[in-house]
Each structure stands twice: as C-alpha cells, then as structure tokens.
Protein backbone atom coordinates (compact mmCIF):
# COMPACT_ATOMS: atom_id res chain seq x y z
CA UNK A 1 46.98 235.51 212.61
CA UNK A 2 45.31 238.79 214.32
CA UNK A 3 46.94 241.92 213.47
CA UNK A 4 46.89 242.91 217.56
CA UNK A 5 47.24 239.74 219.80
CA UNK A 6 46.53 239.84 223.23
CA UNK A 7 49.21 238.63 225.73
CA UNK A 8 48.51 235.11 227.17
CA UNK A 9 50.13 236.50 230.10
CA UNK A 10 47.49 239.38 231.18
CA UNK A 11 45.72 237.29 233.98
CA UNK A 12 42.17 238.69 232.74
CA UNK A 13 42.93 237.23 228.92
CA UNK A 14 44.70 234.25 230.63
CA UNK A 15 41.56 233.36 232.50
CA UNK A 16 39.27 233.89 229.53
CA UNK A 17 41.11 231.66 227.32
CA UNK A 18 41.61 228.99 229.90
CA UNK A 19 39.49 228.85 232.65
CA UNK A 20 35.56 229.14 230.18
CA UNK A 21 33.95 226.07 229.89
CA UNK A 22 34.35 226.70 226.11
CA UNK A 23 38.37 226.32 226.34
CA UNK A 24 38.08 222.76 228.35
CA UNK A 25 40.20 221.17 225.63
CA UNK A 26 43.02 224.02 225.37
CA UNK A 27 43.04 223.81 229.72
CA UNK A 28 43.61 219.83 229.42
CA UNK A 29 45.92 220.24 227.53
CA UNK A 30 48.10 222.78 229.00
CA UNK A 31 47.52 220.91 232.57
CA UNK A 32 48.84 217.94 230.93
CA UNK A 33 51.73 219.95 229.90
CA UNK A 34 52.62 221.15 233.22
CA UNK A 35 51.30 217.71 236.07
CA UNK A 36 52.34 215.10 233.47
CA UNK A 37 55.25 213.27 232.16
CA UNK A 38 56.81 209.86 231.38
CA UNK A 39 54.40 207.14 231.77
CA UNK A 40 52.01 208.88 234.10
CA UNK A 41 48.42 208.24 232.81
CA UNK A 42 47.47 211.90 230.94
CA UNK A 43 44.21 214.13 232.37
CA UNK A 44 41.09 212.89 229.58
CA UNK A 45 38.38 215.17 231.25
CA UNK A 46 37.98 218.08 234.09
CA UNK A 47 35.12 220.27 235.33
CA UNK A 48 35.88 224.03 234.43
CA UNK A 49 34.52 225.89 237.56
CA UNK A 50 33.25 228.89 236.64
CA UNK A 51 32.64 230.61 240.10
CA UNK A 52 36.15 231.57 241.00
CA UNK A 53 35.65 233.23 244.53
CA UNK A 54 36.91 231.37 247.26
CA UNK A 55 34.02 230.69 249.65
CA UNK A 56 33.74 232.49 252.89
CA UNK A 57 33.38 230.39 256.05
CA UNK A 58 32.63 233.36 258.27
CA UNK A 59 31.24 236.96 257.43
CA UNK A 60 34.76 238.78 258.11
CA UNK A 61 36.79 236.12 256.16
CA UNK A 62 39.06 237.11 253.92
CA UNK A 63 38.12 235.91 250.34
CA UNK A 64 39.77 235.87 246.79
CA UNK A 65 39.25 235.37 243.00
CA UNK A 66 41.35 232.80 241.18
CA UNK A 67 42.31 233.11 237.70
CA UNK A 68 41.32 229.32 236.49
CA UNK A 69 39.53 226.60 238.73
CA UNK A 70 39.65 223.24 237.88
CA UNK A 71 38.36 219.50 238.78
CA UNK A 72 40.02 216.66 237.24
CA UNK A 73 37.99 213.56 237.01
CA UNK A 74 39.62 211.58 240.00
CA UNK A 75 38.23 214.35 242.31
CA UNK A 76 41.77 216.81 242.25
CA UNK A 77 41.21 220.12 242.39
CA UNK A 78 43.10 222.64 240.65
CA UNK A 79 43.86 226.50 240.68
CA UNK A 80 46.16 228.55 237.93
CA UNK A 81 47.37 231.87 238.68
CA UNK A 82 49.21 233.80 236.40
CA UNK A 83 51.06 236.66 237.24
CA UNK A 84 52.73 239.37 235.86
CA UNK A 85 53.63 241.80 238.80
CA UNK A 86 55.46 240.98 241.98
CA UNK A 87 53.33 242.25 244.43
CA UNK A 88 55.77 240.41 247.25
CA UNK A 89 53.18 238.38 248.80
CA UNK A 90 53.37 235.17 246.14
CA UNK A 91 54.18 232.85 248.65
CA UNK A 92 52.06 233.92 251.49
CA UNK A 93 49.14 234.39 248.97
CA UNK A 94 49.33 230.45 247.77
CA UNK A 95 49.20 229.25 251.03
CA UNK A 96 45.97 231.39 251.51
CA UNK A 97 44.49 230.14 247.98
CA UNK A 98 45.70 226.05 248.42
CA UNK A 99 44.77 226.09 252.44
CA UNK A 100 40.88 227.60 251.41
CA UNK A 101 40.85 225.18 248.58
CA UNK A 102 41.73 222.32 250.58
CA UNK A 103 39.40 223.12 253.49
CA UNK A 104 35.81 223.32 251.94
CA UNK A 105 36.51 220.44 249.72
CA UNK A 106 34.47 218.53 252.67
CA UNK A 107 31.46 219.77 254.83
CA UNK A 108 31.00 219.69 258.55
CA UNK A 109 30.47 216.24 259.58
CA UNK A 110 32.13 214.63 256.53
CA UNK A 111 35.17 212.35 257.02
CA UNK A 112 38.95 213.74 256.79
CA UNK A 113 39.62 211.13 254.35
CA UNK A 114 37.36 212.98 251.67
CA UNK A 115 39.67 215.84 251.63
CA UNK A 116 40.49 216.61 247.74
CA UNK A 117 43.70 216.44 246.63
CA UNK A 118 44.43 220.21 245.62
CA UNK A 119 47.28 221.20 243.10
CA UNK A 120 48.10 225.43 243.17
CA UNK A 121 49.85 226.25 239.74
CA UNK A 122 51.58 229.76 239.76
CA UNK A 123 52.41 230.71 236.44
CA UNK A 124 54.80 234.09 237.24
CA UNK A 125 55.98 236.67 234.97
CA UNK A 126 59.20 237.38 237.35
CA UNK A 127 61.67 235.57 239.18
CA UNK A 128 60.79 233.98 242.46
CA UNK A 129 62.87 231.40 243.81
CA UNK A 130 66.46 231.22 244.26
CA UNK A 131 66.95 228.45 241.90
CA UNK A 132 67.37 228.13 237.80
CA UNK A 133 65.41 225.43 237.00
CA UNK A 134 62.29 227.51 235.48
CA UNK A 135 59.46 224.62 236.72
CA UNK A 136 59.78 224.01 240.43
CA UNK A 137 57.35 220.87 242.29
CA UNK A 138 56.95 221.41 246.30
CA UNK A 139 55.47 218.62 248.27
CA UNK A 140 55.62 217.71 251.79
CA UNK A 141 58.65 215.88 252.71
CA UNK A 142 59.93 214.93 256.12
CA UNK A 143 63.21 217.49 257.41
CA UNK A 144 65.71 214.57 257.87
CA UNK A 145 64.35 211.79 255.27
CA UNK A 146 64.14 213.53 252.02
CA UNK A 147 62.70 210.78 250.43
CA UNK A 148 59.37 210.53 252.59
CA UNK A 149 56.34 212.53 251.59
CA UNK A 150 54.65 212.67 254.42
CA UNK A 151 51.26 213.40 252.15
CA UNK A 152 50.48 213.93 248.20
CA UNK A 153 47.35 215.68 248.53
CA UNK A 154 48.70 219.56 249.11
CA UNK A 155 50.80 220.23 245.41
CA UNK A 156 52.29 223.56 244.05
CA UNK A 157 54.00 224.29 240.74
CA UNK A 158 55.95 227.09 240.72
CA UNK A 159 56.67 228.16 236.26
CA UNK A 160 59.34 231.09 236.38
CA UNK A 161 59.24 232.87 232.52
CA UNK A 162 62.15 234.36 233.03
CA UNK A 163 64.37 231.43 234.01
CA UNK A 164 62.52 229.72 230.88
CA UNK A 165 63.48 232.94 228.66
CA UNK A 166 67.43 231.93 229.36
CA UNK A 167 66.61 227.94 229.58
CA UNK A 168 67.43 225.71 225.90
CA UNK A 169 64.20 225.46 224.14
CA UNK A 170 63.24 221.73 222.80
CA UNK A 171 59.77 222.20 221.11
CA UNK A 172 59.12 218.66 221.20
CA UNK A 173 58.69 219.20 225.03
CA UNK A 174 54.70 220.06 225.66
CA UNK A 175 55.55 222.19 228.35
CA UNK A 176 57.70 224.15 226.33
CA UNK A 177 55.31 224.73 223.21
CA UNK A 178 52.81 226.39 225.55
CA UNK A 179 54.85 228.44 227.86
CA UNK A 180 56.56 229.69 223.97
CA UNK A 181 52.65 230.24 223.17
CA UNK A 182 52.24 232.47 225.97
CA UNK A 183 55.41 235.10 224.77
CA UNK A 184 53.94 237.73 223.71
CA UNK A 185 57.18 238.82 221.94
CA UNK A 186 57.07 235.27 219.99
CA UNK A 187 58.00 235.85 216.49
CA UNK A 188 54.94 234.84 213.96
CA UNK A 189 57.42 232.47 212.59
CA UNK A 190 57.61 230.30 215.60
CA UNK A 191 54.03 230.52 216.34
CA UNK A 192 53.12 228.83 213.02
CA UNK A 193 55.81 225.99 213.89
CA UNK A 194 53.96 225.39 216.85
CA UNK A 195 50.73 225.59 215.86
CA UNK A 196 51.82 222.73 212.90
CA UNK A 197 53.12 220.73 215.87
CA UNK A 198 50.49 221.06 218.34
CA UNK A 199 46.77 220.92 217.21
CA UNK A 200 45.17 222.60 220.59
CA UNK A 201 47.72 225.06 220.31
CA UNK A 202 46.02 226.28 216.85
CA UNK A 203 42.78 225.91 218.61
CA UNK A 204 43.98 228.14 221.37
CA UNK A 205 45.77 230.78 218.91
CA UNK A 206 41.92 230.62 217.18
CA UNK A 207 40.46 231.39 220.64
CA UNK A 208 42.94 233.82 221.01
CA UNK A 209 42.31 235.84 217.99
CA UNK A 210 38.83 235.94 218.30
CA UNK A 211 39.27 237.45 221.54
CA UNK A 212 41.51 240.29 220.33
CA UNK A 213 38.97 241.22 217.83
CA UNK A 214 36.67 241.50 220.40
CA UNK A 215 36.68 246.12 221.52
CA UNK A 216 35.35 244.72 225.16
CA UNK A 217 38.26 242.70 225.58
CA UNK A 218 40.86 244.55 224.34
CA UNK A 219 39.65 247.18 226.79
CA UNK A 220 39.28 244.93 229.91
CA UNK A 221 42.83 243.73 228.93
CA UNK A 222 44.39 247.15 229.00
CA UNK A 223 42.87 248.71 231.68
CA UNK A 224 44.03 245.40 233.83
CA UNK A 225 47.62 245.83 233.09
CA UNK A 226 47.55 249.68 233.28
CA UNK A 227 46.02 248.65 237.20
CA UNK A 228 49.01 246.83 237.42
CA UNK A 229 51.30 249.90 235.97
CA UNK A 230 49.89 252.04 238.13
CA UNK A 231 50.56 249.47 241.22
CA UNK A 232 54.20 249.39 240.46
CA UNK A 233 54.63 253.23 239.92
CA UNK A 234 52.81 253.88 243.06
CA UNK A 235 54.94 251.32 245.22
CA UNK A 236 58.31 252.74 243.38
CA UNK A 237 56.85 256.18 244.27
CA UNK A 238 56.11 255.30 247.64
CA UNK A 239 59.57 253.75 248.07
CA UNK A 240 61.06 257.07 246.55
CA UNK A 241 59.43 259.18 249.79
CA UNK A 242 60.41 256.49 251.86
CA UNK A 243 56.87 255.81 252.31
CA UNK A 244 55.07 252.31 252.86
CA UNK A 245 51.51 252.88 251.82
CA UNK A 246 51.15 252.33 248.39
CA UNK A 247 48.46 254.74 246.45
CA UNK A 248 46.76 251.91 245.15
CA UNK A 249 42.68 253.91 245.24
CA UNK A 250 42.82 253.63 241.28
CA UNK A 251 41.06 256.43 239.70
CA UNK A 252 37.39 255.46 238.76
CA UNK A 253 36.75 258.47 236.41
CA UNK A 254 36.72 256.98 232.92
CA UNK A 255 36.18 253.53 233.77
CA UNK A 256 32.69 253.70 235.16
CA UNK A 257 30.94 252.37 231.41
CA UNK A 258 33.75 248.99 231.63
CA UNK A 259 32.85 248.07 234.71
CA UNK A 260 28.89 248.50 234.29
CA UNK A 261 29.73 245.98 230.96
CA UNK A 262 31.26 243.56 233.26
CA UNK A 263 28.57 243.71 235.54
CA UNK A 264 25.87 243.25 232.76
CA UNK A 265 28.00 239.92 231.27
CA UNK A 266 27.76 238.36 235.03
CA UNK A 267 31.12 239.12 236.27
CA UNK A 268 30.68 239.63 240.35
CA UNK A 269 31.86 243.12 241.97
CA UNK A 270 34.24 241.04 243.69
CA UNK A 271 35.81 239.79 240.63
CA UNK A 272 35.64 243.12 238.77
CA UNK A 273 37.15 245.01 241.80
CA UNK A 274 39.80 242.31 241.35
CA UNK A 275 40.43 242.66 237.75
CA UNK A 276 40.31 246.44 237.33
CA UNK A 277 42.02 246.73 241.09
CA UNK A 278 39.15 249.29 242.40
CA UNK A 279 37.93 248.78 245.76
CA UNK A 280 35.07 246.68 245.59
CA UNK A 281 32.54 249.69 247.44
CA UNK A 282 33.44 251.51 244.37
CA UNK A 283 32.33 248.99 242.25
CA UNK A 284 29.01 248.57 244.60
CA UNK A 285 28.37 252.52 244.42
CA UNK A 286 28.76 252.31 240.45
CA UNK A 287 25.98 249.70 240.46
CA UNK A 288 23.87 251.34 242.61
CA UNK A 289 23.91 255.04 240.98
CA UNK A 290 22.98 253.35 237.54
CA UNK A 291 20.24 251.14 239.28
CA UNK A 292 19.14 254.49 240.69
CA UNK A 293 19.10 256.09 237.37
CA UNK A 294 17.54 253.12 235.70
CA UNK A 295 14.53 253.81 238.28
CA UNK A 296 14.54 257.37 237.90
C-alpha cells in the first residue's frame, strides 16, 4: 500500500483514475456497480472520452468540464461527477450537464430517433435529497400513473456518502466494495479484504498508488481541494457579513508553475481554470506571459 493515498473522492484524482483511457477496465467496472443488477446483461466495453468540455452551440454558450465521459457500446452515453462541496446548484447543474449531453448527440438534419440515451451519475460527498436510501434512480414517470415512464433515454443516479456512511455494509454487494474503496478514512485492513474480493479493485488501488507517488499529482490534488476550502470559507464569510458575493478570485501567486505543467501535459485552460477554480483569463494571461518570455 502507499504510505500517502490520495482520496478517490478529490474530483481531479477521481477523474484521473477513472475517466483515462488507461483505467477502461476499473470504469466498467465501477459503472457496472452502480447501472447494473439482477439479471440485467453487465457493460463488456465503453469508449473513454477524453475531451470532457461540453460543446458550445453558440459563441456566448455557457460550457462545462465533466469529471468522466463515457460511451457504452449500445450507443449510451455517460457522465460521472463527483463531488465533494455543496456549492447549492447540484440539481440545476445536472440538468445543464444531461440536457447538453443529450442535445449534440445528433447533428442538424439527423432524425430525433438517434438521440443517445444519456445516464448523469452524481457521486456527492454531502447529503442531497430528503430521503435515506444512499443510491437514488430518477426517470421520467407520468404525475398520476406512477408506473409509466414516459421515456428511458434521460437517467440520473444520485450516490449520497453520507447516507452510505450510516447504511449496513454487505461487501458482497459491488456497489458497496467501491463506494468503501473510495473512503479515504478506510482502515488498511478493509482495503486488503476488498482488494482479495474484487480483482479490479486491486488494479484500481495499483493505479491509485502510482498516482500518489507521482509530486505533480499530489500537488494538483491539493491545490484542488484547498480551491474548494477556500470556496466554503469565502461563502461562510460572506454569509457572516450578510453578504452574497462569494470571494471566489483565488489567488494566482504561487500557483503560476502548476498550471503552466498542466498546460504542457494537454490539459485545456478551460479545464485547468476548472480544476484549480481560477478564472479562465487568468489562466490565458499565464500562458501568454510565458509564451512571451519563451520569445523573448
């Protein structure tokens, strides 16, 4: 085991060790874990998309970066988020995500019926919904007749860690292994039983390790959840004045050299403005000084 593990749950480490084409096997799995059970036929094979920005179908569009995209064989597509902060716009935001999805899974002039199925997973790190059950399914169902779906193509699975921190544990339950995987807090004991149990779960834990032996990493990691930190303390702060704006700039000094790395491993502004929560003309000016300096 590494002596320092990263935490499954930091969306930037999440996305690395799910959503590269290298970890197709470990995102099968955990996919299988979470959109199968019973005799439903289990996912053999997906595309790992590696652009995550949602495409833009006019210049002043509102866009986004998803933590894993997906395409199972029969065409579905699929989006994971995993979050760790309540930023209080979960709902609104997976509407935005699923709705882009869905729309520019067909081209003008193609027919409706080509529409992809899309399936939004939200993996959150804080409670949501007002029920206990820790895995919630929505679907479209009719008001009156509870029992007609008016359509199966729009799908979102709502995983609550909390709810699953109080729920009884049965290790023989897929779902369950992986969502224990993800604890950060999870005792080295436990791991080892579920790495003995689960073979992609060892192949993930591998993944894992090698990533928290990796300095670049471990630094991308921490600066992402001290982005998030410094989110919370700013909206608590603001809250405190009895202000709404949240102080959410993010302080560039110091952080200049991580984000010229991710530019130089092909991460997009965009994505890096996401991940490090600097606005994305920041990111831009960074780039352009060094290319300026690179000329000079």
């Amino acid at each position: 085991m590494a002596i320092f593990r990263l935490k499954p749950k930091n969306d930037f480490v999440f996305g690395r060790l799910f959503g590269a084409k290298e970890s197709k096997a470990s995102l099968i799995a955990l996919l299988n874990a979470i959109l199968r059970s019973g005799d439903q036929e289990p996912i053999v094979d997906l595309t790992v998309v590696e652009n995550r920005q949602l495409e833009k179908l006019t210049f002043d569009e509102k866009t986004g970066s998803l933590d894993v995209r997906a395409e199972l064989a029969g065409g579905e597509q699929v989006n994971i988020e995993m979050q760790m902060v309540n930023r209080r716009n979960m709902v609104h935001r997976t509407l935005f995500y699923m709705s882009k999805l869905f729309i520019t899974s067909i081209r003008a002039g193609d027919n409706y019926a080509q529409l992809k199925k899309t399936i939004v997973i939200n993996l959150l790190d804080y409670e949501l919904l007002g029920t206990e059950r820790f895995h919630n399914t929505f679907h479209f169902y009719e008001d009156h007749e509870r029992n007609f779906r008016l359509t199966d193509l729009l799908e979102v699975h709502i995983i609550e860690f909390p709810k699953f921190e109080r729920a009884a544990k049965d290790i023989s339950e897929p779902l369950h292994r992986w969502l224990m995987f993800m604890d950060e807090k999870l005792p080295e004991e436990r791991l080892k039983e579920l790495i003995k149990m689960d073979p992609m779960i060892e192949v993930t834990e591998e993944q894992l390790e090698g990533m928290s032996r990796d300095e670049f990493m471990r630094r991308v990691a921490e600066m992402r959840e001290k982005a998030q930190m410094d989110w919370v303390s700013s909206i608590e702060g603001a809250k405190q004045e009895g202000k709404i704006e949240g102080k959410i700039e993010g302080k560039v000094e110091g952080q200049t050299e991580i984000v010229l790395k991710m530019l130089e491993k092909g991460m997009k502004p965009a994505q890096v403005s996401e991940l490090l929560d600097i606005p994305i003309d920041k990111v831009n000016r960074i780039h352009e000084e060094s290319n300026a300096r690179q000329r000079d």
